[in-house]
C-alpha atoms as a PDB file:
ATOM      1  CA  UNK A   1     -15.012 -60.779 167.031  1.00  0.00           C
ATOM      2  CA  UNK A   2     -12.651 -62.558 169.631  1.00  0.00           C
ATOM      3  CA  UNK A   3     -10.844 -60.819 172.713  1.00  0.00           C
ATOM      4  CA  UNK A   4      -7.453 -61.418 170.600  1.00  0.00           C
ATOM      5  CA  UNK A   5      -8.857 -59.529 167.660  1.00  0.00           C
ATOM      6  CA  UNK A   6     -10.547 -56.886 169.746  1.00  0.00           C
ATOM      7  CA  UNK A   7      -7.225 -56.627 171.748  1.00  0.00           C
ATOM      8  CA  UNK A   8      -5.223 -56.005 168.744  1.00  0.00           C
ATOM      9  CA  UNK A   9      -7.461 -53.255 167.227  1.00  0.00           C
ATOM     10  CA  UNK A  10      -7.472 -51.247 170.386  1.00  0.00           C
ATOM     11  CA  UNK A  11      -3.460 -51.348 170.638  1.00  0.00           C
ATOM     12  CA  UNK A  12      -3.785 -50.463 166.645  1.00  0.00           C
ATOM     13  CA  UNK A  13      -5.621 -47.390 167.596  1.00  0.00           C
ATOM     14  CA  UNK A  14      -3.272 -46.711 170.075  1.00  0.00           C
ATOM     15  CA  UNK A  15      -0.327 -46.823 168.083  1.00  0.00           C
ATOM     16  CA  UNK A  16      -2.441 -44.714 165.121  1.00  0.00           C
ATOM     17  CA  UNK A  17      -3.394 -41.637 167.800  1.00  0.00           C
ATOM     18  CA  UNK A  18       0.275 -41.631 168.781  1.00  0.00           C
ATOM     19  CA  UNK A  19       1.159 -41.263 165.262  1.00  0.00           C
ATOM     20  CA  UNK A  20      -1.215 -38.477 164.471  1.00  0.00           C
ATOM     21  CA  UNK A  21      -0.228 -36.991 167.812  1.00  0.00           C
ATOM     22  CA  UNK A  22       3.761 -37.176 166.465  1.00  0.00           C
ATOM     23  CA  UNK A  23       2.687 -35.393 162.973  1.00  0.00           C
ATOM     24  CA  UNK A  24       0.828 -33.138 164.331  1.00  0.00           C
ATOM     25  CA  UNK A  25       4.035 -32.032 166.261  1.00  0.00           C
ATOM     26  CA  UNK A  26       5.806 -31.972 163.031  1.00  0.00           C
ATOM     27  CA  UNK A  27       3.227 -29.844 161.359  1.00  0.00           C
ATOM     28  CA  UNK A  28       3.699 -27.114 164.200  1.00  0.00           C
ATOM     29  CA  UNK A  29       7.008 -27.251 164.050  1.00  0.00           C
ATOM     30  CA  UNK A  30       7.535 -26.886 160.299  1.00  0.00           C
ATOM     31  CA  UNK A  31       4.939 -23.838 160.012  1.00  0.00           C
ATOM     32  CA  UNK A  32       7.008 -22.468 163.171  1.00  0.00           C
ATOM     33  CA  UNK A  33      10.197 -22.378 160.666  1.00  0.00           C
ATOM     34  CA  UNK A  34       8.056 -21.205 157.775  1.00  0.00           C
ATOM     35  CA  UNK A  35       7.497 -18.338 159.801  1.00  0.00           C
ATOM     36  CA  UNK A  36      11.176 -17.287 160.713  1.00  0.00           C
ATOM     37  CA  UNK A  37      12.154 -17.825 157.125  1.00  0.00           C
ATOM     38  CA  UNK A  38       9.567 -15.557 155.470  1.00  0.00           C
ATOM     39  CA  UNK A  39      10.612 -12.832 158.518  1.00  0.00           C
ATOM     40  CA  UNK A  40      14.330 -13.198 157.445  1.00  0.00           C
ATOM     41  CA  UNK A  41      13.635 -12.853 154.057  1.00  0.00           C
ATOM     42  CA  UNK A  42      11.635  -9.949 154.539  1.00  0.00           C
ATOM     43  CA  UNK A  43      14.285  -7.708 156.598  1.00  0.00           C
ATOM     44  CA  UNK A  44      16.229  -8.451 153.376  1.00  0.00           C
ATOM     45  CA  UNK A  45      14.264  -8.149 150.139  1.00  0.00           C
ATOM     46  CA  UNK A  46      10.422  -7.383 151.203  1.00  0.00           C
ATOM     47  CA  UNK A  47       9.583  -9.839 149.432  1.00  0.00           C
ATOM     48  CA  UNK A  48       7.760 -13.516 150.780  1.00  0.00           C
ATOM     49  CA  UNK A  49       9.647 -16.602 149.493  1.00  0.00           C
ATOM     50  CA  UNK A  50       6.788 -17.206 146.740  1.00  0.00           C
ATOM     51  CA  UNK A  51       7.891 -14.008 145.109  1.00  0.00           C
ATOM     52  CA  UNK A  52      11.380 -14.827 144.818  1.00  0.00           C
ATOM     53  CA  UNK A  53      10.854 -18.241 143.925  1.00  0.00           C
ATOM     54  CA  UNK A  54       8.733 -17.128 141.041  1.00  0.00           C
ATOM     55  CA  UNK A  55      10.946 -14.174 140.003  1.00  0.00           C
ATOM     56  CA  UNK A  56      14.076 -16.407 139.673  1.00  0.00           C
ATOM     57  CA  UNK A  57      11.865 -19.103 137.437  1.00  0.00           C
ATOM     58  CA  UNK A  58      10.787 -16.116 134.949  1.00  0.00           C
ATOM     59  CA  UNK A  59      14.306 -15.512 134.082  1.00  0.00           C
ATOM     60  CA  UNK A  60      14.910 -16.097 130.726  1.00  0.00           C
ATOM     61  CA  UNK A  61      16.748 -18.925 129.251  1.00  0.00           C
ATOM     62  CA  UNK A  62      19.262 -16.266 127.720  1.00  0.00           C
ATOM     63  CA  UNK A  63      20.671 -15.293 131.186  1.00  0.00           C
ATOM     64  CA  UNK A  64      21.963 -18.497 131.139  1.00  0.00           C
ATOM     65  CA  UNK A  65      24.678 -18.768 128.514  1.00  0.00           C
ATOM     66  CA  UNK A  66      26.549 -21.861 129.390  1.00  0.00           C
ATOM     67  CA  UNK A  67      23.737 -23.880 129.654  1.00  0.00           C
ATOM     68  CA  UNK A  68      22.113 -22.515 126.065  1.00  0.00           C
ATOM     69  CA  UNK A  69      25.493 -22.986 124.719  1.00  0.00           C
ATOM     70  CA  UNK A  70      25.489 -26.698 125.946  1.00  0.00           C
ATOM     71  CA  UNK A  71      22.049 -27.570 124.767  1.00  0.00           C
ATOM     72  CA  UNK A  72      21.997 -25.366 120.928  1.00  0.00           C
ATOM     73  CA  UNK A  73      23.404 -27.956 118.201  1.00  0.00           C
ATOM     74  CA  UNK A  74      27.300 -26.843 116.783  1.00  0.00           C
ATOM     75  CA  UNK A  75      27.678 -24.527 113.828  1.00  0.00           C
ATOM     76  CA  UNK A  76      30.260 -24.691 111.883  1.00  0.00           C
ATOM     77  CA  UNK A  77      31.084 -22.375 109.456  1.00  0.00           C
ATOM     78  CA  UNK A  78      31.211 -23.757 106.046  1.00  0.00           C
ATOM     79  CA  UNK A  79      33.585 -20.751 104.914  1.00  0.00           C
ATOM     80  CA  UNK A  80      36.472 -22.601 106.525  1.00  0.00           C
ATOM     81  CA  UNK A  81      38.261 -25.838 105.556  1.00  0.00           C
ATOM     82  CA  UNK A  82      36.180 -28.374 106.862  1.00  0.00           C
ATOM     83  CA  UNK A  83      39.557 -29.695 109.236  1.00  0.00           C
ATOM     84  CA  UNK A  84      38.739 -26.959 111.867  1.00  0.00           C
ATOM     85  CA  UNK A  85      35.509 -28.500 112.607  1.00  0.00           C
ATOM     86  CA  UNK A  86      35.870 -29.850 116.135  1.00  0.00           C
ATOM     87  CA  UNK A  87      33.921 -32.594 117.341  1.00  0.00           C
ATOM     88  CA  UNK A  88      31.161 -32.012 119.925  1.00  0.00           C
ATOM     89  CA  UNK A  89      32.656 -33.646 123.824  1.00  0.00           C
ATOM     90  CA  UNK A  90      30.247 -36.156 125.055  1.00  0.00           C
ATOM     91  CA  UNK A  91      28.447 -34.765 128.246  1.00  0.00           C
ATOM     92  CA  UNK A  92      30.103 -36.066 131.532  1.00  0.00           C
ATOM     93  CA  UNK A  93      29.002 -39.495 132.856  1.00  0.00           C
ATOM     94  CA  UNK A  94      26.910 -38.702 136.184  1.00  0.00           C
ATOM     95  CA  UNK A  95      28.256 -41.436 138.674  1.00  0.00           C
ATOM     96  CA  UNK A  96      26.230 -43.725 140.416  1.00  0.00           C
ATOM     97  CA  UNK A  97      24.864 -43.303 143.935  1.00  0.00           C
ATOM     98  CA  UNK A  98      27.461 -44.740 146.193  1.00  0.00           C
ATOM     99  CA  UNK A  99      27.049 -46.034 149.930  1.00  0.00           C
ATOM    100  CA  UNK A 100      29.340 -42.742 150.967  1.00  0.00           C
ATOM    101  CA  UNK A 101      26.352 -40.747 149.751  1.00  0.00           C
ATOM    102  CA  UNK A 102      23.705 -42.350 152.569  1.00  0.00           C
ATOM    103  CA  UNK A 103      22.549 -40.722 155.242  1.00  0.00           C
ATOM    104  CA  UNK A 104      22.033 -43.201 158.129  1.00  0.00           C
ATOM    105  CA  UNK A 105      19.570 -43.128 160.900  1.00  0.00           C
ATOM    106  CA  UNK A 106      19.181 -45.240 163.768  1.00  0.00           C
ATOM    107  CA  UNK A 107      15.459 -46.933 164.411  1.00  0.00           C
ATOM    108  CA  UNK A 108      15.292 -47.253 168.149  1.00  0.00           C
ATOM    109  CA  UNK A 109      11.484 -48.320 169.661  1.00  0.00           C
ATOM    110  CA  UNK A 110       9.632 -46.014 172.184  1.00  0.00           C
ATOM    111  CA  UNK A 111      12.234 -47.544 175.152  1.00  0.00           C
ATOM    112  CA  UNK A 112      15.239 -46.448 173.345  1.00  0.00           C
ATOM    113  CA  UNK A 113      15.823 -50.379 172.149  1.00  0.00           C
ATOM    114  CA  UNK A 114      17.816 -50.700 168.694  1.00  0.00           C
ATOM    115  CA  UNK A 115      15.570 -52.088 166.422  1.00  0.00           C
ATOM    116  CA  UNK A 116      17.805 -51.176 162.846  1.00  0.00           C
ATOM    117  CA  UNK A 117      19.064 -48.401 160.814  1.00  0.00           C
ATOM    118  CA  UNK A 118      17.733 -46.002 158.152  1.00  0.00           C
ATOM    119  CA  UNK A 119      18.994 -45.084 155.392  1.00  0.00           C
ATOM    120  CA  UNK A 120      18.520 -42.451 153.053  1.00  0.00           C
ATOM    121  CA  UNK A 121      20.068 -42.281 149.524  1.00  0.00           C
ATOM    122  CA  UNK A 122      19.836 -40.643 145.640  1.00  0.00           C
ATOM    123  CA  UNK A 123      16.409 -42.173 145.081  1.00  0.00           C
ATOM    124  CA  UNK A 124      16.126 -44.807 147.413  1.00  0.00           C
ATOM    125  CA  UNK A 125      16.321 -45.887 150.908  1.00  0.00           C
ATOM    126  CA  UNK A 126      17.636 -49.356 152.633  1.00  0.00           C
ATOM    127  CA  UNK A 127      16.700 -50.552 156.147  1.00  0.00           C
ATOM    128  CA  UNK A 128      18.854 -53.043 157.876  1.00  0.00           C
ATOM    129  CA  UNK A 129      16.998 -54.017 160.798  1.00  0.00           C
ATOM    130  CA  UNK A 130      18.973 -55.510 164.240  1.00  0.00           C
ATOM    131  CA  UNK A 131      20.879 -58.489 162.993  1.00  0.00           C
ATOM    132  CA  UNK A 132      20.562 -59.463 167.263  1.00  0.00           C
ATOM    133  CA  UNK A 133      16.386 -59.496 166.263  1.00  0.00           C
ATOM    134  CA  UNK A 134      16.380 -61.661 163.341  1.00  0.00           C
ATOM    135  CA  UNK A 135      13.462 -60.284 162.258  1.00  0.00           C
ATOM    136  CA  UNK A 136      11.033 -62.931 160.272  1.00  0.00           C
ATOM    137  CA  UNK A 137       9.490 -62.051 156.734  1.00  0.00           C
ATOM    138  CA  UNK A 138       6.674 -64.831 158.371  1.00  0.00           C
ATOM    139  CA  UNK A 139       5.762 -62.041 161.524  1.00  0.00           C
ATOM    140  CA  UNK A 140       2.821 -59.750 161.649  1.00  0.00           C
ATOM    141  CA  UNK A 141       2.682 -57.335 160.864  1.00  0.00           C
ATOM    142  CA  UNK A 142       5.670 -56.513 157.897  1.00  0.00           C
ATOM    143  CA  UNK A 143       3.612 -58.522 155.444  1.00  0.00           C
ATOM    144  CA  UNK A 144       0.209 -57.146 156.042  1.00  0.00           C
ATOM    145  CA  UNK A 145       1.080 -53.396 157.222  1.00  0.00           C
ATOM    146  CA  UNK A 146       4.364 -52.178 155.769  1.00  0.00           C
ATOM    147  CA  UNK A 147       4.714 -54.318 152.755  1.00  0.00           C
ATOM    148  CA  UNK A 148       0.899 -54.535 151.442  1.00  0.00           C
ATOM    149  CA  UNK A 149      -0.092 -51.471 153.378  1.00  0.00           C
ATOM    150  CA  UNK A 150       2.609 -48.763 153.219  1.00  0.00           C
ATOM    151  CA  UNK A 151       4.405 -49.658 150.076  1.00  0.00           C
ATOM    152  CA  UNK A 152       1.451 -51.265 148.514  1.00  0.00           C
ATOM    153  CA  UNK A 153      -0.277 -47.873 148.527  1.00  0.00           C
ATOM    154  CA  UNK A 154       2.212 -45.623 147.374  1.00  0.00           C
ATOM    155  CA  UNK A 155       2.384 -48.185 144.227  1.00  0.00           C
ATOM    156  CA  UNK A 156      -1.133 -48.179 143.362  1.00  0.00           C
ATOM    157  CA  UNK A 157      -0.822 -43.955 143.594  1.00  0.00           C
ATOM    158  CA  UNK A 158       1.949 -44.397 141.448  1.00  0.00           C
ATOM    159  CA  UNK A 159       0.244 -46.785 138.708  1.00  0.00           C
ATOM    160  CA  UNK A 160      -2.793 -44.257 138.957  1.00  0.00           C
ATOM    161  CA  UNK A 161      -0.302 -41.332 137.929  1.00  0.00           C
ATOM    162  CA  UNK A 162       1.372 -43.183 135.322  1.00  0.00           C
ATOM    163  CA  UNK A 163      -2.376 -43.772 133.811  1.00  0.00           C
ATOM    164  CA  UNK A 164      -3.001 -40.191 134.229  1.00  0.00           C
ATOM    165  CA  UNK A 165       0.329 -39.350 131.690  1.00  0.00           C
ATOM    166  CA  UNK A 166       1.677 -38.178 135.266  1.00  0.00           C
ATOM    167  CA  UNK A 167       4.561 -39.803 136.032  1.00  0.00           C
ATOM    168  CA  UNK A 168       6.933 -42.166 134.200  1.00  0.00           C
ATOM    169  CA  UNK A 169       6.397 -46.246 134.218  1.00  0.00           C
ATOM    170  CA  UNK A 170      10.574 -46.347 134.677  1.00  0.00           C
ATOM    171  CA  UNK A 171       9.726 -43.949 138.144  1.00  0.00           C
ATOM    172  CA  UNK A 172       7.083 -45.986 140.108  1.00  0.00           C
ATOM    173  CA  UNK A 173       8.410 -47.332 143.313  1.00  0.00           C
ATOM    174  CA  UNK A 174       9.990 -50.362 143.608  1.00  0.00           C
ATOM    175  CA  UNK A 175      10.978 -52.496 146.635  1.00  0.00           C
ATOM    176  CA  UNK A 176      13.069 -55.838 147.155  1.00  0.00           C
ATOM    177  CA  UNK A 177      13.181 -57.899 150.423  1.00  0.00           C
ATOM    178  CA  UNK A 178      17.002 -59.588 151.092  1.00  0.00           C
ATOM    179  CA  UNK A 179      16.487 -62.284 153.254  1.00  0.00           C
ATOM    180  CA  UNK A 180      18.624 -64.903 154.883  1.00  0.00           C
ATOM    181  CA  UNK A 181      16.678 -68.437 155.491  1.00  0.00           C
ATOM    182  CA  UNK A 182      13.173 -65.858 156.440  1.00  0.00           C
ATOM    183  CA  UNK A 183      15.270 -63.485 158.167  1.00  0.00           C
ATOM    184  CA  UNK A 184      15.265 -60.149 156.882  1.00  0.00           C
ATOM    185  CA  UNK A 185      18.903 -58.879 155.875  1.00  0.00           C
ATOM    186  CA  UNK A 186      17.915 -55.786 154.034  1.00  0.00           C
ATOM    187  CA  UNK A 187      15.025 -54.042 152.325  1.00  0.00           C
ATOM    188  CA  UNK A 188      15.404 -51.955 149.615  1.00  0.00           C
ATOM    189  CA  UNK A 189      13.087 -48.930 148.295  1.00  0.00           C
ATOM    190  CA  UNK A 190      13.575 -47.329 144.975  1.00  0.00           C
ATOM    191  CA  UNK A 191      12.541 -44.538 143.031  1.00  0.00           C
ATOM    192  CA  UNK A 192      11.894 -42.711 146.302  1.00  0.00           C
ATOM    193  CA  UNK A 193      12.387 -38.902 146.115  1.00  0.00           C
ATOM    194  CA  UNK A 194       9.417 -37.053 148.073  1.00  0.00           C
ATOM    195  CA  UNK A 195      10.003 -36.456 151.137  1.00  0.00           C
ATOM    196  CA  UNK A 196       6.626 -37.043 152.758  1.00  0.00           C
ATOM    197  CA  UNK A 197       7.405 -40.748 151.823  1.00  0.00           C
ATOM    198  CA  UNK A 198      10.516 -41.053 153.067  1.00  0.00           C
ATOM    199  CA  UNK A 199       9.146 -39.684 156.681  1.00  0.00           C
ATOM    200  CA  UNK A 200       5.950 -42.301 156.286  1.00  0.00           C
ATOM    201  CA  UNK A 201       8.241 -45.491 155.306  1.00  0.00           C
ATOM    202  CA  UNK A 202      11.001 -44.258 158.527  1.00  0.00           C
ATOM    203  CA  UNK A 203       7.648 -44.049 160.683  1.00  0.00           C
ATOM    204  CA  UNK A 204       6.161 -47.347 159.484  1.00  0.00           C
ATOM    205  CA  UNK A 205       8.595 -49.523 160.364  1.00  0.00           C
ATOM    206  CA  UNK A 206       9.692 -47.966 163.069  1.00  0.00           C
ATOM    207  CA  UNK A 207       5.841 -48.782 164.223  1.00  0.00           C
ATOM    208  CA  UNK A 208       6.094 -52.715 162.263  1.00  0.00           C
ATOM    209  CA  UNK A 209       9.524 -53.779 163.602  1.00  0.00           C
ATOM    210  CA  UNK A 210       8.522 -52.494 167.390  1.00  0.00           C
ATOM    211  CA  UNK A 211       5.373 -54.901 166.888  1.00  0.00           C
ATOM    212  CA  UNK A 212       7.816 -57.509 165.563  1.00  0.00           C
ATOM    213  CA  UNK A 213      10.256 -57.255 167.926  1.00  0.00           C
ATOM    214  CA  UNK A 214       7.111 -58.109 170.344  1.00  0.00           C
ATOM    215  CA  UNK A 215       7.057 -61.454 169.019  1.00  0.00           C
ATOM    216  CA  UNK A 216      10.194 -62.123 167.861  1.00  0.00           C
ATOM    217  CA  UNK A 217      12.979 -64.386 170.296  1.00  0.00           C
ATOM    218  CA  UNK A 218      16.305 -62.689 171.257  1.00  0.00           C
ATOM    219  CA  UNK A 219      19.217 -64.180 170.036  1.00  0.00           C
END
């Protein structure tokens, strides 16, 4: 193994313990609100969340009128001329996610540098890194760690689940790369609702375009 190679696995390790070190924060921090949620909820109902949760999913489908109404097929009463028959209103079209609906988030390295933004939308996310970085498609490592890696593994879970009966074919993610000459414009991740994967892809290329950015000329 060269000095090059054994230079970049140490600074991979590096960057790997920090990670760990960051989600271990999260982890404290999340049971930490757990905690103060389930202590609210108990002054109220002495009850944990669990038992709520499952009390309001064994309700029966007959508490719910309007939506038994809206999913029974029409009667109509055969006693009266047929003219009073009413036809059945098509259900409302549900509009498509719109660019209003995004959340955006700024990707900054560890020394506060811009590197891009974030964003998180219905079902997908886009990242538009620094147009100043012209980021290449061509530099290590957005090929070989986010794209092959990171999004390369959640679509082999995904083809795994779909071969289990698990999840739908039309669900698995997808991801498209906009580039300009090999600059990357925009990439765009679909079918993306867990949140555990939206937190890995905003820490992976926060991690890939820092490396980048390392290599990459200012213009």
């Amino acid at each position: 193994m060269s000095d090059a190679e054994t230079r970049n696995l140490a600074e991979l390790k590096k960057d790997i313990e920090e990670r760990i070190a960051e989600a271990e924060k999260d982890l404290i921090l999340l049971k930490t609100s757990l905690k103060l949620v389930d202590e609210a909820l108990a002054k109220v109902s002495f009850q944990p969340a669990s038992k709520l949760v499952e009390r309001k999913e064994s309700v029966p489908v007959a508490a719910e009128p309007a939506l038994r109404t809206r999913m029974e097929p029409r009667v109509v009463d055969e006693t009266r001329p047929f003219r009073e028959a009413q036809p059945v209103a098509p259900a409302p079209t549900v509009p498509a996610p719109s660019v209003a609906e995004e959340q955006a988030f700024p990707i900054k390295s560890k020394m506060g540098e811009d590197l891009g933004v974030f964003y998180v939308g219905r079902n997908q996310i886009r990242i538009v890194p620094h147009a100043g970085l012209s980021f290449s498609i061509k530099t290590p490592p957005f090929q070989s760690f986010f794209v092959d890696r990171v999004i390369g593994e959640m679509h082999r879970k995904d083809e795994m689940a779909v071969d289990a009966g698990a999840k739908d074919p039309s669900s698995m993610i997808e991801h498209e790369i906009k580039l300009d000459g090999d600059a990357i414009r925009e990439i765009i991740v679909r079918n993306i609702e867990e949140e555990a994967r939206i937190r890995e892809l905003r820490s992976s290329i926060r991690w890939t375009l820092e490396r980048m950015m390392e290599k990459t000329p200012r213009t």
